[in-house]
N, C-alpha and C. Protein backbone atom coordinates (compact mmCIF):
# COMPACT_ATOMS: atom_id res chain seq x y z
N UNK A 1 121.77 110.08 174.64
CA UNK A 1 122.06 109.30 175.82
C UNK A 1 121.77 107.83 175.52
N UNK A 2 122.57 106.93 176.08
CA UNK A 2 122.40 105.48 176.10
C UNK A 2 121.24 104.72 176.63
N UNK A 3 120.36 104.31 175.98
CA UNK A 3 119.27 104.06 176.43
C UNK A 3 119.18 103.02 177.61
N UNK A 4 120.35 102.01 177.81
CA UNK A 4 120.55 101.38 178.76
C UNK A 4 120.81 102.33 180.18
N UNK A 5 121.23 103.27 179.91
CA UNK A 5 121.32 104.48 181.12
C UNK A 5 120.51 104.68 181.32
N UNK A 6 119.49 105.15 181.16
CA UNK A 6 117.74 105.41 180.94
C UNK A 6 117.19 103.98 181.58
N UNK A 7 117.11 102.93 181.24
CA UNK A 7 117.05 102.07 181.69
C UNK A 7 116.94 102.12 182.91
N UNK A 8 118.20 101.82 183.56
CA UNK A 8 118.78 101.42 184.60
C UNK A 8 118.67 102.75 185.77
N UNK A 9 118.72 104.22 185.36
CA UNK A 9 118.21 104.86 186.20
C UNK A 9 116.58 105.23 186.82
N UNK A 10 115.87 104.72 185.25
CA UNK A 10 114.42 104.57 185.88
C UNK A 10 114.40 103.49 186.74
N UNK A 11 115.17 102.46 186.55
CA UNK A 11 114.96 101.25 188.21
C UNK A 11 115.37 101.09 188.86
N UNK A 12 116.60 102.40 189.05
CA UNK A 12 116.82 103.00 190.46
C UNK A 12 116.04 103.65 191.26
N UNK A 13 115.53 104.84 190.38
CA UNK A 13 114.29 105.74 190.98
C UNK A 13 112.98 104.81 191.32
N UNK A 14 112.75 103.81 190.59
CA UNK A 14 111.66 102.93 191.27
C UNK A 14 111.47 102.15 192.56
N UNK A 15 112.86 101.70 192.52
CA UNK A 15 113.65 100.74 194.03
C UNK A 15 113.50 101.69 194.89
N UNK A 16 114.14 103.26 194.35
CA UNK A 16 113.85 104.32 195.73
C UNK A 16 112.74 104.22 196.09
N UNK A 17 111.52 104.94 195.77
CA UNK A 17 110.27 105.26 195.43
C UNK A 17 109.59 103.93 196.19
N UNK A 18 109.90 102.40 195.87
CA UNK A 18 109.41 101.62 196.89
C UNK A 18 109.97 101.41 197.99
N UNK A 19 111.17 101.94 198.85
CA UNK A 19 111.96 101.83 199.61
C UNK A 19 111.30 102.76 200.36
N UNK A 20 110.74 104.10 199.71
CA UNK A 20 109.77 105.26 200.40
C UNK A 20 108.83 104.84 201.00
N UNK A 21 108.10 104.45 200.27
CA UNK A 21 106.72 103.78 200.53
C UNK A 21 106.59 102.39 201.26
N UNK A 22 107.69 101.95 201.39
CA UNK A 22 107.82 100.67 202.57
C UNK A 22 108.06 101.63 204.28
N UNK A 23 109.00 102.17 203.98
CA UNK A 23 109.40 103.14 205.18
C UNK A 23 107.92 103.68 205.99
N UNK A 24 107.44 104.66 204.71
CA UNK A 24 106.47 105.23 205.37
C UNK A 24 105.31 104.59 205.70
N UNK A 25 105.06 103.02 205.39
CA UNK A 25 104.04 102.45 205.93
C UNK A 25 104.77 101.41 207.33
N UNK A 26 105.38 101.12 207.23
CA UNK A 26 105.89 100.40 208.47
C UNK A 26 105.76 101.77 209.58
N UNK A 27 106.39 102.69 209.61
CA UNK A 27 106.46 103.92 210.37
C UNK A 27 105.16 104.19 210.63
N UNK A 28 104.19 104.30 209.81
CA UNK A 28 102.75 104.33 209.91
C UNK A 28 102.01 103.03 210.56
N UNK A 29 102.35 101.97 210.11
CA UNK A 29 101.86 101.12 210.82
C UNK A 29 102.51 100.90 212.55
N UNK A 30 103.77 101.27 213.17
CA UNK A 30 104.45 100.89 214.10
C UNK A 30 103.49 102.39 215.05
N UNK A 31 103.16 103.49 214.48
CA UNK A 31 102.66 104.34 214.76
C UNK A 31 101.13 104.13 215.66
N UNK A 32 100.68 103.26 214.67
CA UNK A 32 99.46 102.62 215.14
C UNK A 32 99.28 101.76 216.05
N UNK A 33 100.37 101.18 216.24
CA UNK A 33 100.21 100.43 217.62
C UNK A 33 101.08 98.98 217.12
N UNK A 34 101.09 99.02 216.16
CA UNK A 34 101.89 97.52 215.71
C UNK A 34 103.20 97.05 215.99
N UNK A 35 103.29 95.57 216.27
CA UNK A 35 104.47 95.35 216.93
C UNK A 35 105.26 95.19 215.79
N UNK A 36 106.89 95.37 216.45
CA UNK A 36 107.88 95.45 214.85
C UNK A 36 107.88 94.45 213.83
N UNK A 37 107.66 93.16 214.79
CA UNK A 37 107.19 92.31 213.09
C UNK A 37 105.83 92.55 212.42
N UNK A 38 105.00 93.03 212.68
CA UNK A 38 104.17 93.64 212.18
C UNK A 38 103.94 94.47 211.16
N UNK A 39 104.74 95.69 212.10
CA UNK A 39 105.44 96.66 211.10
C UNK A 39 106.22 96.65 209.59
N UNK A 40 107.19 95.17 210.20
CA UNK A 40 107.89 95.21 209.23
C UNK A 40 107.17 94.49 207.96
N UNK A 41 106.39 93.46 208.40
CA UNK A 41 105.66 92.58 207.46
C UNK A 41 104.82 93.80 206.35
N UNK A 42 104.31 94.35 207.48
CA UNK A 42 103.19 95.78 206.34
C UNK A 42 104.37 96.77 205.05
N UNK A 43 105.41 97.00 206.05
CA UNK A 43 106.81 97.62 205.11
C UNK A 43 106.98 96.57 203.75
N UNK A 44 106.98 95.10 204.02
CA UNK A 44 107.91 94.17 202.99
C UNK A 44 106.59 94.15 202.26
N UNK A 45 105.09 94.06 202.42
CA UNK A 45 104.33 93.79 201.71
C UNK A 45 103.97 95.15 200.68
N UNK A 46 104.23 96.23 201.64
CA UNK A 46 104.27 97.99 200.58
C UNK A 46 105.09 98.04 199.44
N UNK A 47 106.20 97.27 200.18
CA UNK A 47 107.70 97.29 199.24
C UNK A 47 107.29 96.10 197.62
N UNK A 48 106.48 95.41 197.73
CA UNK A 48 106.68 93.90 196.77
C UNK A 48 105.29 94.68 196.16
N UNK A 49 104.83 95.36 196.70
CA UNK A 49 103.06 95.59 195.67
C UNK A 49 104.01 96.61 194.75
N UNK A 50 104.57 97.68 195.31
CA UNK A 50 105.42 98.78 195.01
C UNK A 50 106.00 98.87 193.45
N UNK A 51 106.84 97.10 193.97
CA UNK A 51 107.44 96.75 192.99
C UNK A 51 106.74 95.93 191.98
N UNK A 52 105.50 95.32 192.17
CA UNK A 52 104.83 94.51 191.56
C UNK A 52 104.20 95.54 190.41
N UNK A 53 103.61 96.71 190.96
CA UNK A 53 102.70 97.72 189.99
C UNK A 53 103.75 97.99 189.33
N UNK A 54 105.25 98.74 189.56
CA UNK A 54 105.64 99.58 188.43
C UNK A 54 106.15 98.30 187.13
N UNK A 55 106.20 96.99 187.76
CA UNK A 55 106.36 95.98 186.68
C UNK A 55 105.40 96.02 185.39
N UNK A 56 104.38 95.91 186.49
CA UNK A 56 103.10 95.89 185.36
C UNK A 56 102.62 97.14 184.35
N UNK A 57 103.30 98.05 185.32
CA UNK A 57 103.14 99.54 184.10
C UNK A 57 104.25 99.28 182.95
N UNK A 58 105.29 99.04 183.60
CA UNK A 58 106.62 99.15 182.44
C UNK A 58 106.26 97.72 181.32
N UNK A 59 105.49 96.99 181.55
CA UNK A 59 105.19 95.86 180.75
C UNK A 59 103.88 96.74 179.96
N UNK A 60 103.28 97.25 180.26
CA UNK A 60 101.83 98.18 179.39
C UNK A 60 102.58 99.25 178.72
N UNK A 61 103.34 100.16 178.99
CA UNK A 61 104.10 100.39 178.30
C UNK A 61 105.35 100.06 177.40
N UNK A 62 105.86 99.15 177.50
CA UNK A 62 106.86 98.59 176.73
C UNK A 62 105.96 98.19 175.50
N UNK A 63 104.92 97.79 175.50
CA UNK A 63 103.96 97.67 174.54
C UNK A 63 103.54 98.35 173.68
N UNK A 64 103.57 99.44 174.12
CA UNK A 64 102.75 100.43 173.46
C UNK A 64 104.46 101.72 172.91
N UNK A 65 105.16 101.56 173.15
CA UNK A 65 106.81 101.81 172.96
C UNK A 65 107.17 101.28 172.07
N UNK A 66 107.21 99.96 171.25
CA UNK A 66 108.12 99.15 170.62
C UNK A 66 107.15 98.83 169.92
């Protein structure tokens, strides 16, 4: 398989995976009593850590790969 395929489907499944975890904390937070910008702010900030960690893994590994 093309490793650019590999690629590009692990940072699909990641985008999902933080798209999950934005969902389910806004939903969790709106749950709690929070108003929708609220909500949404807690969602965009789940979503950017989400994406911030699997950066930093795929950079610790790319390291230890190549």
């Amino acid at each position: 398989m093309d490793q650019t395929v590999i690629v590009l489907l692990a940072a699909a499944l990641i985008v999902v995976l933080a798209l999950l975890a934005a969902t389910a904390a806004g939903t969790l937070a709106r749950l709690d009593g929070a108003t929708y910008p609220t909500a949404v702010m807690r969602a965009a900030t789940t979503f950017a850590a989400t994406l911030t960690l699997a950066a930093a893994i795929a950079g610790v590994l790319a390291q230890f790969l190549t």
